[in-house]
Protein backbone atom coordinates (compact mmCIF):
# COMPACT_ATOMS: atom_id res chain seq x y z
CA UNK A 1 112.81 157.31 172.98
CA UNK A 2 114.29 155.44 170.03
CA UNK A 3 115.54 157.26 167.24
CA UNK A 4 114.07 156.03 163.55
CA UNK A 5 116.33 154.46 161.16
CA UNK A 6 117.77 156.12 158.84
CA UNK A 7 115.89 156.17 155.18
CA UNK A 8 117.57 155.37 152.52
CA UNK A 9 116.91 156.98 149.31
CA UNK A 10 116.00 154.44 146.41
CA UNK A 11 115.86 156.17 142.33
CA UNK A 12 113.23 154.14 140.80
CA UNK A 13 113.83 156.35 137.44
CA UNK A 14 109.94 157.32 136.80
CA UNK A 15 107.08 158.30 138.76
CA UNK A 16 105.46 155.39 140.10
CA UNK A 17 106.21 151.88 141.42
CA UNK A 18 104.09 148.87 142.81
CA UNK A 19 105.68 147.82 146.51
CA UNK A 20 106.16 144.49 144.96
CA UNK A 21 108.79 145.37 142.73
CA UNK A 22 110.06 148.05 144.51
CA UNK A 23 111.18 145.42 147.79
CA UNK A 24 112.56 143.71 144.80
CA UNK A 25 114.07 146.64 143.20
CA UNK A 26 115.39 147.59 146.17
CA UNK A 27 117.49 144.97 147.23
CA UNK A 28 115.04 144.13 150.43
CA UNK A 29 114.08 140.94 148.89
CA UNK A 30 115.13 138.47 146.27
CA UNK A 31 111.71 136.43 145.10
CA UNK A 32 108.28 137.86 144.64
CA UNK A 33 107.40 134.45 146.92
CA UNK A 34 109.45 136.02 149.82
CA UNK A 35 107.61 139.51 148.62
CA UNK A 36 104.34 137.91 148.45
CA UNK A 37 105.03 136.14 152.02
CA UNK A 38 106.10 139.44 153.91
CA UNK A 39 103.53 141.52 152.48
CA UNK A 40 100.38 139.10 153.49
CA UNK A 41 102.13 138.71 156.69
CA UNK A 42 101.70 142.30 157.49
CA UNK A 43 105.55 142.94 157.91
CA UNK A 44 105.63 145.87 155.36
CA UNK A 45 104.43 149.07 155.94
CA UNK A 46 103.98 152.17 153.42
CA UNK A 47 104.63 156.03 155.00
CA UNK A 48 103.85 154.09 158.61
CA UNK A 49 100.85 152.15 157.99
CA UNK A 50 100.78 148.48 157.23
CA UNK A 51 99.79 147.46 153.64
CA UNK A 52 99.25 144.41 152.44
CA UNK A 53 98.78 145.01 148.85
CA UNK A 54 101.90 144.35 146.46
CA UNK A 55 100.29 146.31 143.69
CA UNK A 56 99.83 149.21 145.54
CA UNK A 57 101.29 152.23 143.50
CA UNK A 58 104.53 154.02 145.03
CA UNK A 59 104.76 157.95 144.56
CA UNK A 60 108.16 159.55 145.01
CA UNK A 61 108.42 160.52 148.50
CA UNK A 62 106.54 157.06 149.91
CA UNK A 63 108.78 155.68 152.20
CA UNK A 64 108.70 151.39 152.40
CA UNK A 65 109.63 149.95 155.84
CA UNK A 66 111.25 146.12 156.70
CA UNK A 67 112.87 144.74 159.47
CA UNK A 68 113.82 148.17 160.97
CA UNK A 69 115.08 149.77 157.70
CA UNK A 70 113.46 152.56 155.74
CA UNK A 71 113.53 153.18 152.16
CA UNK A 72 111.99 156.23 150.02
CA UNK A 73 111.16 156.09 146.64
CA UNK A 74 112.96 158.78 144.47
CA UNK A 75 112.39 159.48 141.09
């Protein structure tokens, strides 16, 4: 068994985010093209289930997957 990778904590300094902005936000990606591209693609999943929305609305405590890296949103 693999272990996970570790999650990175990411202060978004409020209560919500859409994934969009937070890849951007982040550091994960640079462009909302490449953000728009990954997300339709499939390659992003929120708390471990694929999403394909880039409005959807982060909560502290969602935690954004990429490429084998994990990131949760903190307020």
């Amino acid at each position: 068994m693999t272990n996970p990778a570790p999650i990175d904590d990411v202060p978004i300094g409020g209560d919500m985010i859409r994934l969009g902005q937070f890849l951007k936000f982040a550091g994960v990606l640079d462009t909302g093209g490449d953000v728009k591209e990954v997300i339709a693609e499939g390659l992003v999943s929120v708390n471990g289930e694929v999403d394909r929305r880039r409005g959807r609305q982060l909560q502290p405590g969602d935690v954004v997957s990429f490429e084998g890296h994990r990131f949760r949103v903190r307020p």
